[in-house]
Protein backbone atom coordinates (compact mmCIF):
# COMPACT_ATOMS: atom_id res chain seq x y z
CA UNK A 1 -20.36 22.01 -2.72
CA UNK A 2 -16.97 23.54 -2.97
CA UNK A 3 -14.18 21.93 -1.75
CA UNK A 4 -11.61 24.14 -1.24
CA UNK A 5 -13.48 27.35 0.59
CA UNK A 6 -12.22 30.85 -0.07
CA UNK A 7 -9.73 32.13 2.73
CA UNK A 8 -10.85 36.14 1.76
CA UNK A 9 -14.42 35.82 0.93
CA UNK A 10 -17.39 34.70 2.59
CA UNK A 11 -21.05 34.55 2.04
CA UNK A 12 -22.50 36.76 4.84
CA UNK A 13 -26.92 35.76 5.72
CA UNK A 14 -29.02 38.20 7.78
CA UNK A 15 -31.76 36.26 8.84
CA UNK A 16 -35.29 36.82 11.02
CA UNK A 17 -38.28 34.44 10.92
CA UNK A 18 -37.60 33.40 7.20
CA UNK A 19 -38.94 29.96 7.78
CA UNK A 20 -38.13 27.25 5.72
CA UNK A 21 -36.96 29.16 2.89
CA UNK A 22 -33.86 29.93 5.10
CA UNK A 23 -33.07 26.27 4.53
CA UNK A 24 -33.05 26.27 0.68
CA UNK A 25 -31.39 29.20 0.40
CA UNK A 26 -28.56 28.73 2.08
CA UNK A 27 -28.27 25.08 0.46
CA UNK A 28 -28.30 27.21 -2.63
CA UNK A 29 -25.08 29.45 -1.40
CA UNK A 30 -22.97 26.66 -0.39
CA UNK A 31 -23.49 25.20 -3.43
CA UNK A 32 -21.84 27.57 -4.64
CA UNK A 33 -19.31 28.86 -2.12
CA UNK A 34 -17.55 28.27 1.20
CA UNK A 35 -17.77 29.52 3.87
CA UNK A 36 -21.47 30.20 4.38
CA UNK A 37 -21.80 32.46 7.23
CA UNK A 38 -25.79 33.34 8.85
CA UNK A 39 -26.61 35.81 11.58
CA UNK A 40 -29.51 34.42 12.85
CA UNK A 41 -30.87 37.61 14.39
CA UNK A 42 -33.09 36.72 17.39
CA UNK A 43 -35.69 34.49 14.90
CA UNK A 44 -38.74 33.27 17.26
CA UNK A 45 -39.25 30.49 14.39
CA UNK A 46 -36.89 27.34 15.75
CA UNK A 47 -35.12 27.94 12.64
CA UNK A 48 -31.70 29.17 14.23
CA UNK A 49 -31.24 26.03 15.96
CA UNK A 50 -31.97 23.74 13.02
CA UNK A 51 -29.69 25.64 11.52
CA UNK A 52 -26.84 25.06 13.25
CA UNK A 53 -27.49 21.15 13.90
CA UNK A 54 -26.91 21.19 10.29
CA UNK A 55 -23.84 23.49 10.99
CA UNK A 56 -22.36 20.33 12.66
CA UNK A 57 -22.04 18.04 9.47
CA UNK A 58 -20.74 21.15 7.23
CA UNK A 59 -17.33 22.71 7.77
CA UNK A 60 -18.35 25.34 5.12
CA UNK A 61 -21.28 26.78 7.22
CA UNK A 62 -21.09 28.68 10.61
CA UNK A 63 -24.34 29.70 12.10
CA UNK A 64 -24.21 33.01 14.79
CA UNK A 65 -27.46 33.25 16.46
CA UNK A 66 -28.30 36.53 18.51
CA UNK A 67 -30.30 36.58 21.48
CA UNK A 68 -32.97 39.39 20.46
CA UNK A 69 -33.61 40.78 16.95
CA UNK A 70 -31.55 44.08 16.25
CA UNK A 71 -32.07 44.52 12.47
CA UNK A 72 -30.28 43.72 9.55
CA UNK A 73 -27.44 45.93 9.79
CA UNK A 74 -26.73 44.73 12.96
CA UNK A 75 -26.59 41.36 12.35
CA UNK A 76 -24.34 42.06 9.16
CA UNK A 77 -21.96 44.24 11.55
CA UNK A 78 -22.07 41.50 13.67
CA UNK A 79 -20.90 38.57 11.43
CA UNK A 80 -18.32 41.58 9.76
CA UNK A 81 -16.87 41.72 13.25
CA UNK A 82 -16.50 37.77 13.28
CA UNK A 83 -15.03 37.51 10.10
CA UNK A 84 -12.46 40.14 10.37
CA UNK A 85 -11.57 38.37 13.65
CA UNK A 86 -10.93 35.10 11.48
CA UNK A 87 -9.12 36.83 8.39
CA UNK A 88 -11.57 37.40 5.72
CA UNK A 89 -11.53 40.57 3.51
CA UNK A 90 -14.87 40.94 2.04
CA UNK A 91 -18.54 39.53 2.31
CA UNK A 92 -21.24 38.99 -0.09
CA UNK A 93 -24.32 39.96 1.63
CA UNK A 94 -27.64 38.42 0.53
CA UNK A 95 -31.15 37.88 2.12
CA UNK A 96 -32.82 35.11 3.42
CA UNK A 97 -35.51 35.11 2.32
CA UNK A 98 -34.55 33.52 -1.53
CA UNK A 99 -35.03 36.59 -3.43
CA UNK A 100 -31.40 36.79 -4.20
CA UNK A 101 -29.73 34.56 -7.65
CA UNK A 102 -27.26 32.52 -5.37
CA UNK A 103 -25.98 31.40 -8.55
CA UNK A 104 -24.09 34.44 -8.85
CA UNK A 105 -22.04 34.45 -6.49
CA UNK A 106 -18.86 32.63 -7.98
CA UNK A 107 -19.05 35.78 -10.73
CA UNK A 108 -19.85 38.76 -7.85
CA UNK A 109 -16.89 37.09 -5.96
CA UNK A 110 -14.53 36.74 -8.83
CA UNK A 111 -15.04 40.40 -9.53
CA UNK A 112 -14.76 41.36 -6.04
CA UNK A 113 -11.18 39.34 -6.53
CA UNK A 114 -10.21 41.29 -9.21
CA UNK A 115 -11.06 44.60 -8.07
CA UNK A 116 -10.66 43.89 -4.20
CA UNK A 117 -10.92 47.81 -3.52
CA UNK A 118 -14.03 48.65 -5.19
CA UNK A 119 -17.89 46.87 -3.74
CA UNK A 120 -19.45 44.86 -6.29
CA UNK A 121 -23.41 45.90 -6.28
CA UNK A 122 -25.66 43.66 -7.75
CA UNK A 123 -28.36 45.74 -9.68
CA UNK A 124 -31.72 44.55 -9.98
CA UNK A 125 -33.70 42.77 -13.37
CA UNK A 126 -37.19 42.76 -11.97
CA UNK A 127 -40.05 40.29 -13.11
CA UNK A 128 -44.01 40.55 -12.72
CA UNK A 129 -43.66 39.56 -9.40
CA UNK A 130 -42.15 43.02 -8.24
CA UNK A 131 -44.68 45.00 -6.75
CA UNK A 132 -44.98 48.14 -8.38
CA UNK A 133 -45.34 50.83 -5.56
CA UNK A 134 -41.86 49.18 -4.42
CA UNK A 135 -39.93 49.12 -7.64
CA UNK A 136 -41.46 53.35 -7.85
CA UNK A 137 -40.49 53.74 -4.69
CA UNK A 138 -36.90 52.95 -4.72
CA UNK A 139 -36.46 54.88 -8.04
CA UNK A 140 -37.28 57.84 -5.51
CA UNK A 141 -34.63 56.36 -3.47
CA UNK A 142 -31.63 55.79 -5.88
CA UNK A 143 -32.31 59.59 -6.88
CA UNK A 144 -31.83 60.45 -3.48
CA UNK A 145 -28.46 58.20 -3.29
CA UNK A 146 -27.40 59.77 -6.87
CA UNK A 147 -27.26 63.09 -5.56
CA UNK A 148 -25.78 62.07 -2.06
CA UNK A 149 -22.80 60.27 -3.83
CA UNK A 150 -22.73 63.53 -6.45
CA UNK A 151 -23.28 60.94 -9.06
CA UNK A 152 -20.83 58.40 -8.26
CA UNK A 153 -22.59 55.44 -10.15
CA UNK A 154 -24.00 53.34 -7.53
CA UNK A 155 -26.65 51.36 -10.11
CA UNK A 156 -29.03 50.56 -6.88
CA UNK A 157 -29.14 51.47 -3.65
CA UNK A 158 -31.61 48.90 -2.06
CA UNK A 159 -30.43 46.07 -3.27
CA UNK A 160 -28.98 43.61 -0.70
CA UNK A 161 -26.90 41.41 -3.16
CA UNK A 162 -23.50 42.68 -2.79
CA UNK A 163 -19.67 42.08 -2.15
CA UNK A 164 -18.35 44.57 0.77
CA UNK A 165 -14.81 45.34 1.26
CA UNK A 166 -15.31 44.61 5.01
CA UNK A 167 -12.66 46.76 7.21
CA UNK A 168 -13.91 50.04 5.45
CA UNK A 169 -17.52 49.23 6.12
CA UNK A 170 -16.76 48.08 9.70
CA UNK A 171 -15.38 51.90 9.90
CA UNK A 172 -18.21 53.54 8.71
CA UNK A 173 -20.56 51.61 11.04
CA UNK A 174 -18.48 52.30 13.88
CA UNK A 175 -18.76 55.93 13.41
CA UNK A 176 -21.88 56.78 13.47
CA UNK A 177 -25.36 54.92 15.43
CA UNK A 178 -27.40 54.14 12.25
CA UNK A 179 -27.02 51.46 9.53
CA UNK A 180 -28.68 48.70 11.99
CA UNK A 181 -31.45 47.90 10.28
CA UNK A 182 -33.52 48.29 6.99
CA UNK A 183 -31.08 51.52 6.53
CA UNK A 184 -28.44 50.09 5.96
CA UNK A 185 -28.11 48.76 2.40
CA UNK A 186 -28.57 52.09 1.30
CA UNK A 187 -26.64 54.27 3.89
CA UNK A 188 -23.83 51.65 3.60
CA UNK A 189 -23.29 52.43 -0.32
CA UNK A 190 -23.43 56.24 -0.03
CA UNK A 191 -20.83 56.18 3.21
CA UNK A 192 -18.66 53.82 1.43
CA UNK A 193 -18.79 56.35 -1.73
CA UNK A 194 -18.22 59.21 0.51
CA UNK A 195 -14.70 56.45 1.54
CA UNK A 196 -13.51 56.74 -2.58
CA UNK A 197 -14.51 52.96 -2.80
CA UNK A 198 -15.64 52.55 -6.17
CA UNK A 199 -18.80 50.76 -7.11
CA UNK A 200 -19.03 47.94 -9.67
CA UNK A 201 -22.85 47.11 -11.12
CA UNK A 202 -23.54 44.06 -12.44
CA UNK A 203 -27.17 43.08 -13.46
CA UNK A 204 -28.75 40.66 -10.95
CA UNK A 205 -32.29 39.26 -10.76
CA UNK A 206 -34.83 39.62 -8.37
CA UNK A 207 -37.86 37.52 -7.80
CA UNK A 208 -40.81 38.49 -4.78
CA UNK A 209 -41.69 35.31 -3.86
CA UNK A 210 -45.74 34.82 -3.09
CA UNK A 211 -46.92 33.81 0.18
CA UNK A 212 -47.87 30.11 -1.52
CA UNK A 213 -44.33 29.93 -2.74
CA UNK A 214 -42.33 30.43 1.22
CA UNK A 215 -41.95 34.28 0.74
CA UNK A 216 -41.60 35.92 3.45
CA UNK A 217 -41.09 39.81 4.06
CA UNK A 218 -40.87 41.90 7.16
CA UNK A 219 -41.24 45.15 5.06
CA UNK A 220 -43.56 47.56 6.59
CA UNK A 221 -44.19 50.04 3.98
CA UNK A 222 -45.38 53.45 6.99
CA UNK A 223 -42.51 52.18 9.40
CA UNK A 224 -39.41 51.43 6.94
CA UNK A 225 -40.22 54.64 4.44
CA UNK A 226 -39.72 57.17 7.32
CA UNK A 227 -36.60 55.47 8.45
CA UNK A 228 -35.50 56.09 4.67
CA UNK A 229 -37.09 59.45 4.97
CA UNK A 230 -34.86 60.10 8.16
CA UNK A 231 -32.01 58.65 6.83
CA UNK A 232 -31.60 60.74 3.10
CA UNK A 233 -32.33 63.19 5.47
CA UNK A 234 -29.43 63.42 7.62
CA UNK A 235 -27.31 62.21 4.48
CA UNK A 236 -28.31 65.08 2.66
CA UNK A 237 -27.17 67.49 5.75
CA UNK A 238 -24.14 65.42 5.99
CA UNK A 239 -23.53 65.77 1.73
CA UNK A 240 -23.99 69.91 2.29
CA UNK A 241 -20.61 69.67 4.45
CA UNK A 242 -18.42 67.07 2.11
CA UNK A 243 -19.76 68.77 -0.92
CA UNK A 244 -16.50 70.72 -0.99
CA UNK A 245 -14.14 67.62 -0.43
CA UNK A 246 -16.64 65.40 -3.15
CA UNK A 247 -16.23 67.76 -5.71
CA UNK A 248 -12.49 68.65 -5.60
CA UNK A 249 -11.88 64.76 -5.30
CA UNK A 250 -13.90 64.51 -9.02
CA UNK A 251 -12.07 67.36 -9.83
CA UNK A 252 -8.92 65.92 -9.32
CA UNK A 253 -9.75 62.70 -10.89
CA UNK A 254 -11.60 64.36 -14.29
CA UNK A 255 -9.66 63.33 -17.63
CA UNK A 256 -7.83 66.41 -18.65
CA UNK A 257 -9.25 68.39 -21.27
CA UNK A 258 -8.63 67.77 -25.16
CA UNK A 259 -9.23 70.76 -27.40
């Protein structure tokens, strides 16, 4: 584990009824980093309160647990609020659920220290165990998030591996009622495009983990498309009145031209 934990950056968990893969997952992120930080969003499972007896024998892990589930954006916005309170600058979100490399963080967080302005987006490698109507259907969505951004380079827009810049996306969230749950990956990149934050891609894998190996996934294919549906959407209305601003900003920021 490290021993001398990061006084800007933390690792930021979302979790809900992730069973015992909660467990080696984050054993796998404070291996590599400290603090640990999990929202334990109203999980029926027991696992919130194991979780924090093992808080209790590791300064490098804090463990939030809310009383009912509200998504995953609201349990990131929650720990956001938490560790802005305590000084930190930016957050690595991952998921719970061990589809995330957690050996990546010490690189994701070293860019994020470098560029501390910019979000660092982990883009995804997938394997045979990515289900193919999934990886097809988030092509449809990065399209989407392409054109919302007017082609401001965000490499994925679903992927939850990622370092934040946290007062800006604290901002965003405040403004508006959405982002609270399985929105908010992707609404979160195109707001924080629409801020001038510049995104950073870095290759990333992803593995789906089967039922026999502790995967677990609350995806609901009917109930989570429409709220993408719904939330392109109102993006797209919202992209028809900052078109103006989005293209004089590239405009301004175009290389001039060399005959």
């Amino acid at each position: 584990m490290q021993h001398e934990p990061s006084r800007t950056h933390i690792v930021l968990i979302p979790s809900y009824n992730t069973g015992e893969r909660l467990f080696s997952t984050v054993a796998a992120a404070r291996a590599q980093w400290a603090p640990v930080w999990v929202v334990v969003d109203g999980s029926t499972d027991g696992t919130g309160e194991r979780l924090r007896v093992m808080a209790e024998n590791d300064p490098g892990l804090r463990v939030f647990l809310l009383p009912e589930n509200r998504g995953k954006g609201a349990a990131v916005l929650r720990g956001l609020h938490e560790a802005r309170a305590s000084g930190f600058t930016h957050a690595l979100t991952m998921d719970s659920d061990g589809q995330h490399p957690a050996d990546l963080i010490p690189s994701f967080m070293a860019r994020s220290q470098a560029r501390p302005e910019a979000m660092v987006l982990g883009k995804p490698v997938f394997d045979a165990s990515a289900p193919l109507l999934r990886v097809r259907g988030r092509r449809i969505s990065n399209g989407w998030t392409e054109l919302e951004t007017l082609f401001a380079g965000i490499g994925d827009s679903l992927y939850g591996f990622r370092v934040y810049p946290i007062a800006p996306l604290i901002k965003v969230m405040q403004r508006q009622p959405w982002m609270r749950r399985f929105d908010f990956d992707t609404e979160a990149v195109v707001r924080l495009a629409w801020k001038g934050i510049k995104p950073i891609n870095i290759d990333a894998p992803v593995k789906y983990l089967s039922a026999e190996e502790g995967g677990v996934s609350h995806f609901n294919y009917v109930r989570d498309n429409a709220l993408l549906t719904w939330m392109h959407t109102r993006l797209m209305v919202e992209f028809g009145l900052r078109l103006p601003l989005l293209v004089s900003r590239r405009i301004r920021k175009a290389p001039p031209f060399q005959p």
